[in-house]
Protein backbone atom coordinates (compact mmCIF):
# COMPACT_ATOMS: atom_id res chain seq x y z
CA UNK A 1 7.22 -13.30 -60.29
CA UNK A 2 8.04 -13.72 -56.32
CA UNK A 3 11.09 -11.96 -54.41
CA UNK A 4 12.44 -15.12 -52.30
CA UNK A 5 15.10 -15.12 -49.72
CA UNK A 6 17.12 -18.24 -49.86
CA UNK A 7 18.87 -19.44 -46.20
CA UNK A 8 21.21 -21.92 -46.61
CA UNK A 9 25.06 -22.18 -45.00
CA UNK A 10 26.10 -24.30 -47.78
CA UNK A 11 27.38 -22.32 -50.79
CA UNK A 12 27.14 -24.54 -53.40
CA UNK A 13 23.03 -25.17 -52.41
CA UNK A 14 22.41 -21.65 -52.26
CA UNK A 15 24.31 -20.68 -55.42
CA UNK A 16 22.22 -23.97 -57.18
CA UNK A 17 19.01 -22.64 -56.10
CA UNK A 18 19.48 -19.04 -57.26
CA UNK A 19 20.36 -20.99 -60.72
CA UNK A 20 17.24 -22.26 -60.46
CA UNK A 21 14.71 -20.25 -58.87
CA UNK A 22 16.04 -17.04 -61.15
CA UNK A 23 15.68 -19.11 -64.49
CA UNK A 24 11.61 -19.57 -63.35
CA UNK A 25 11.59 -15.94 -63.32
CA UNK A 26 11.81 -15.38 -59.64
CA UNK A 27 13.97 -12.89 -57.63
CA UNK A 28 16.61 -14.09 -55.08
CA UNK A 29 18.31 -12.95 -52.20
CA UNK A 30 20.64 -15.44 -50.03
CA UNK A 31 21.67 -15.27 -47.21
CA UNK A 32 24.30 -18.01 -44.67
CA UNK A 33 22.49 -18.32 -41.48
CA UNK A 34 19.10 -17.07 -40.14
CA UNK A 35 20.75 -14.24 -38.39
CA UNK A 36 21.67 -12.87 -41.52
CA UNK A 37 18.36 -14.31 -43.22
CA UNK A 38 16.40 -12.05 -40.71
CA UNK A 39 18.17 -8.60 -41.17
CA UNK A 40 17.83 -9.17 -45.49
CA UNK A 41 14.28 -9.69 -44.60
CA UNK A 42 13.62 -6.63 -42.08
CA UNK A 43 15.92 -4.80 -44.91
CA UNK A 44 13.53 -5.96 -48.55
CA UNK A 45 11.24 -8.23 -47.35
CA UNK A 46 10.34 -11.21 -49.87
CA UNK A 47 7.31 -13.54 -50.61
CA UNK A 48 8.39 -16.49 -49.85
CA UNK A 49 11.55 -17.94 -47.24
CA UNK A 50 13.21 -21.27 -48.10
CA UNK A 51 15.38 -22.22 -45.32
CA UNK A 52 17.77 -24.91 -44.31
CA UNK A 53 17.08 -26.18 -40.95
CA UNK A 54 20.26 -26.78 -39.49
CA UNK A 55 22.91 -23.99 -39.64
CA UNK A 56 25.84 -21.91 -37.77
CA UNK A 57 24.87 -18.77 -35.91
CA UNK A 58 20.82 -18.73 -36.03
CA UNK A 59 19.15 -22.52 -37.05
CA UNK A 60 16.31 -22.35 -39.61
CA UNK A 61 14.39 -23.65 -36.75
CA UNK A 62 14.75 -20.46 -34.36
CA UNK A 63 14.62 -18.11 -37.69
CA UNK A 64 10.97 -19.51 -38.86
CA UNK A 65 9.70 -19.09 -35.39
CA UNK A 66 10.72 -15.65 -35.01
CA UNK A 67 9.10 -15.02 -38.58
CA UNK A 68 5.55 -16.65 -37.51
CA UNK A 69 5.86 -14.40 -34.85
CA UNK A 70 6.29 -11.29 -36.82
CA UNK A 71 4.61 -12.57 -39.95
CA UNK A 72 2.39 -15.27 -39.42
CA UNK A 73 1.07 -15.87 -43.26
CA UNK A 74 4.34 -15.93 -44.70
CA UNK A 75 4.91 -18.05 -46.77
CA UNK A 76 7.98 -20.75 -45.85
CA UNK A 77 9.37 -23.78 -47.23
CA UNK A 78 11.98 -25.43 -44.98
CA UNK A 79 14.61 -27.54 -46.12
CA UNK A 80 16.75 -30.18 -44.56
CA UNK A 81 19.69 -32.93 -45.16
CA UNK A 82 20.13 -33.50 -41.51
CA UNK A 83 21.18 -36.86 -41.50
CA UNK A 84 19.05 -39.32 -39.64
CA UNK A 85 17.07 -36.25 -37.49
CA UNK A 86 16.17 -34.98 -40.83
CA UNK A 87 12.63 -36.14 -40.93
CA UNK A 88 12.15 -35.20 -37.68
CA UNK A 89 13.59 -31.85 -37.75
CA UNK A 90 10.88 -31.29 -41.05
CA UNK A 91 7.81 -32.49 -38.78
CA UNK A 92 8.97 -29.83 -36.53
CA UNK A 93 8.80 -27.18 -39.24
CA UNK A 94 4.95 -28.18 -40.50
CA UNK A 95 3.75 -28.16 -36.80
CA UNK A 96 5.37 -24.36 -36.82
CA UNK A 97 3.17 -23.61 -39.72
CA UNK A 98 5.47 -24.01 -42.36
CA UNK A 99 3.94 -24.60 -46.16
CA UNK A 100 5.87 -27.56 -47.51
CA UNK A 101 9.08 -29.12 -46.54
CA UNK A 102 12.01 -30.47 -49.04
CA UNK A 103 14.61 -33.63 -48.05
CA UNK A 104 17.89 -32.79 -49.53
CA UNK A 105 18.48 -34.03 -52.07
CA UNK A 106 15.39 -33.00 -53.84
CA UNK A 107 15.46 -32.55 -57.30
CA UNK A 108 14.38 -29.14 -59.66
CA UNK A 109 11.14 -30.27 -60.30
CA UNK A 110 10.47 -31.46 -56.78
CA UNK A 111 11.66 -27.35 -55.95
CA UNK A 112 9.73 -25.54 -58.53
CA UNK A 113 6.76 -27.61 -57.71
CA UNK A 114 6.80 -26.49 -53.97
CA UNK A 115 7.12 -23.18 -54.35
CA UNK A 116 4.72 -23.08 -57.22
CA UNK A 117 2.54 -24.85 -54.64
CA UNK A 118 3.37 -22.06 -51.48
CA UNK A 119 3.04 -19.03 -53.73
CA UNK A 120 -0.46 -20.25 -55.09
CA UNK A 121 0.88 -21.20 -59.13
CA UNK A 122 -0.71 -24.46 -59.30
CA UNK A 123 -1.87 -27.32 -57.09
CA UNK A 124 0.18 -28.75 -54.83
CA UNK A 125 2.32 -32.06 -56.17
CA UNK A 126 2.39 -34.60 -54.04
CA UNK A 127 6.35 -35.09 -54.66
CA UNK A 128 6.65 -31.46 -52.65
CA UNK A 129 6.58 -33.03 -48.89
């Protein structure tokens, strides 16, 4: 299937979606902030990003415009439990070109949907924000 980089400071989130993401046949590589997120790109690459916005070191903000600038049709799916700028935080991300967007908590489904969706596997569901 699809190598995807997973950006998330939260181990617990990243270690849940390599769970889940590996059983649908995928390929994972994490990574805690975007700083680190961008080298394990430049390093292997991957077909699809799914970032957490807000982070130590490098926010998934800064980290997915620096990637449209290198590689504008990559595919990205942001990802956010921001509290209360949550929402806004995500609107940010689709103006920046970003595929689909994910409140935390989303559930499996709502996570295999959207990056079935990004990577082209099916229609897009309209749980997948």
């Amino acid at each position: 299937m699809a190598h995807i980089l997973v950006i998330d400071d939260e181990e617990s989130i990243r270690s849940m979606l390599v769970i889940i993401l590996q059983r649908a046949g995928h390929e994972v590589t994490v990574a805690e902030n975007g700083k680190i997120g961008m080298n394990r790109f430049k390093a292997g690459g991957a077909d699809l990003i799914i970032t957490d916005l807000v982070m130590p070191e490098q926010e998934g903000v800064e980290t997915i415009m620096q990637l449209r600038q290198q590689h504008p049709d990559l595919p990205i799916i942001a990802m956010s439990g921001g509290g209360s700028r949550a929402d806004t935080y995500l609107a940010i991300c689709k103006r920046l070109g970003v595929r689909c967007t994910l409140a935390k908590p989303f559930t499996m489904e709502e996570l295999i949907n959207a990056v079935n969706s990004v990577l082209g596997n099916e229609e897009p569901n309209l749980t997948a924000r």
